[in-house]
C-alpha atoms as a PDB file:
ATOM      1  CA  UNK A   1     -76.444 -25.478 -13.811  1.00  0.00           C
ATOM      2  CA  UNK A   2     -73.097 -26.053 -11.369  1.00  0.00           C
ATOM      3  CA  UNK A   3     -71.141 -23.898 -13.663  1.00  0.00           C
ATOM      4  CA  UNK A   4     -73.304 -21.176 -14.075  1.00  0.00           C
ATOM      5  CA  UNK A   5     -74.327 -21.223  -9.870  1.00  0.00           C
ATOM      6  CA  UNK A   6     -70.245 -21.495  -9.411  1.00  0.00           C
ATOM      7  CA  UNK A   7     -68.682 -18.641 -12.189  1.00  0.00           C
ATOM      8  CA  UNK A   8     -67.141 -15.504 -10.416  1.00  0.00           C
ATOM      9  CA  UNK A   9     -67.607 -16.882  -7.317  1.00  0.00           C
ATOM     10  CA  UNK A  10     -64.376 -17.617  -5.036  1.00  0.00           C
ATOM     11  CA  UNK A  11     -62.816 -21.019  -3.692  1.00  0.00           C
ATOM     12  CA  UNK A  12     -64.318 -21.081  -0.794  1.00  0.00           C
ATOM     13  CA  UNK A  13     -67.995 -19.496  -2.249  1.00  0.00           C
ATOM     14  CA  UNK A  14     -67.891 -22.959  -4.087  1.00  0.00           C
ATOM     15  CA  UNK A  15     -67.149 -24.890  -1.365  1.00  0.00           C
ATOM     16  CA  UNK A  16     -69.719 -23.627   0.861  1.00  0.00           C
ATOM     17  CA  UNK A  17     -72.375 -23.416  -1.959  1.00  0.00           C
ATOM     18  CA  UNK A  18     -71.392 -27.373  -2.379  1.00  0.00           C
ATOM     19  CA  UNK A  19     -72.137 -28.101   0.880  1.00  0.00           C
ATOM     20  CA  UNK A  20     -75.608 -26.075   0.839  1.00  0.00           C
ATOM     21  CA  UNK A  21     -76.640 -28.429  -2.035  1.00  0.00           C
ATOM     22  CA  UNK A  22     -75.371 -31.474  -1.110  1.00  0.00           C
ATOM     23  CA  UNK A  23     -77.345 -30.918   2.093  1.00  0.00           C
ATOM     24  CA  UNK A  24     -80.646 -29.732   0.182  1.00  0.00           C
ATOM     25  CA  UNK A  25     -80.455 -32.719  -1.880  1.00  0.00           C
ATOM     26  CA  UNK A  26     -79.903 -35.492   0.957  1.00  0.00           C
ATOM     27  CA  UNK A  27     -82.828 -33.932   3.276  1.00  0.00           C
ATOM     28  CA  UNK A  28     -81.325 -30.529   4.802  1.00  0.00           C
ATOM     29  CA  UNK A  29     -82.703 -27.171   4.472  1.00  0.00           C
ATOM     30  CA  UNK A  30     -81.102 -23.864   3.449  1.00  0.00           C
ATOM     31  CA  UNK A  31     -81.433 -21.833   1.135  1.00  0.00           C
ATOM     32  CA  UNK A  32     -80.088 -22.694  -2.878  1.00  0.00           C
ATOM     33  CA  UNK A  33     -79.930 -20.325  -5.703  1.00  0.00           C
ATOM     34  CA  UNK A  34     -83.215 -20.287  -7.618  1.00  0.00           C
ATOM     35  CA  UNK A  35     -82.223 -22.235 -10.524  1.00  0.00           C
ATOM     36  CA  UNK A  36     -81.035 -24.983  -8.369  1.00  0.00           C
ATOM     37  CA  UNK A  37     -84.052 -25.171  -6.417  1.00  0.00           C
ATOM     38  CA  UNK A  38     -85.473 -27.742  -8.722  1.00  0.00           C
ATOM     39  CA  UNK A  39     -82.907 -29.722  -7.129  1.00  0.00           C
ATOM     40  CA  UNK A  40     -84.543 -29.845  -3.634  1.00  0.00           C
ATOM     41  CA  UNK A  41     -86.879 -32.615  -4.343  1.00  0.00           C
ATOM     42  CA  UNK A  42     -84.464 -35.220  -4.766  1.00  0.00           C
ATOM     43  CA  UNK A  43     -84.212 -35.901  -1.509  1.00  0.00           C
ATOM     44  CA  UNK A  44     -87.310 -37.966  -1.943  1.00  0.00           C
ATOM     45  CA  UNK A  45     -85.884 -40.162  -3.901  1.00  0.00           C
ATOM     46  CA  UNK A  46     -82.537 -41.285  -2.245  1.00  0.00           C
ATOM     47  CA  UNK A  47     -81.300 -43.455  -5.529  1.00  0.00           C
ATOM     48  CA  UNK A  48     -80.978 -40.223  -7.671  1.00  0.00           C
ATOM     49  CA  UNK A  49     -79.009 -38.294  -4.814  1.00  0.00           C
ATOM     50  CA  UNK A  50     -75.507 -39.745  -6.589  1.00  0.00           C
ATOM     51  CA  UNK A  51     -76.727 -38.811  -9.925  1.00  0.00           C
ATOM     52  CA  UNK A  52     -77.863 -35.009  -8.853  1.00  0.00           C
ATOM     53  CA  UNK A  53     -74.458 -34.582  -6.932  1.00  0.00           C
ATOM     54  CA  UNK A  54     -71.817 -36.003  -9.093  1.00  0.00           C
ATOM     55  CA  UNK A  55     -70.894 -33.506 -11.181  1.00  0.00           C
ATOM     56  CA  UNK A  56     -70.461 -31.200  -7.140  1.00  0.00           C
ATOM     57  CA  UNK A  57     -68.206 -34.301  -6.357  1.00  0.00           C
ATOM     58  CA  UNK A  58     -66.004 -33.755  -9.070  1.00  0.00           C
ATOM     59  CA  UNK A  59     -65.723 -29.947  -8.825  1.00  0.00           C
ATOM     60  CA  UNK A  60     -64.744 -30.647  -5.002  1.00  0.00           C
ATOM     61  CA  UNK A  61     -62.557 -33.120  -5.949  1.00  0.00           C
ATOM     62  CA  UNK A  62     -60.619 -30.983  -8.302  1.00  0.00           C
ATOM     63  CA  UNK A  63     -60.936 -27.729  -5.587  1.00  0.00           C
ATOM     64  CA  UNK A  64     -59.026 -30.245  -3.570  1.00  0.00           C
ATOM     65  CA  UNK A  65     -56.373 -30.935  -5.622  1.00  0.00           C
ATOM     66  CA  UNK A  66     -55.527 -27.694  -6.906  1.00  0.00           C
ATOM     67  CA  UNK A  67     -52.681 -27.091  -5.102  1.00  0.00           C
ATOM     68  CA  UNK A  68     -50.791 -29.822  -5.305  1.00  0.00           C
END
């Protein structure tokens, strides 16, 4: 579901689109992309929060580290 909310969209589209649902997911507002909507109740269940954002994590991780 990353990969398809992420494709065509620019660096920094994916960076602020991480932050958007890593905020969703640990409580936040805002608004998500409808297929990642089913995300927005994990925030009631703060043990599954790692597990919904890891694969974000990763793709942040390697944004990071594209340059060098």
């Amino acid at each position: 579901m990353m990969t398809q909310a992420i494709k065509g969209k620019t660096v920094a589209e994916a960076r602020e689109l991480f932050d958007r649902f890593h905020e969703v997911v640990t409580g936040g507002g805002g608004p998500l992309p409808s297929k990642l909507e089913v995300f927005r109740g994990v925030s009631a269940f703060p043990i599954r929060v790692k597990c919904a954002t890891l694969s974000w994590h990763a793709l942040r991780a390697a944004l990071e580290n594209r340059n060098k």
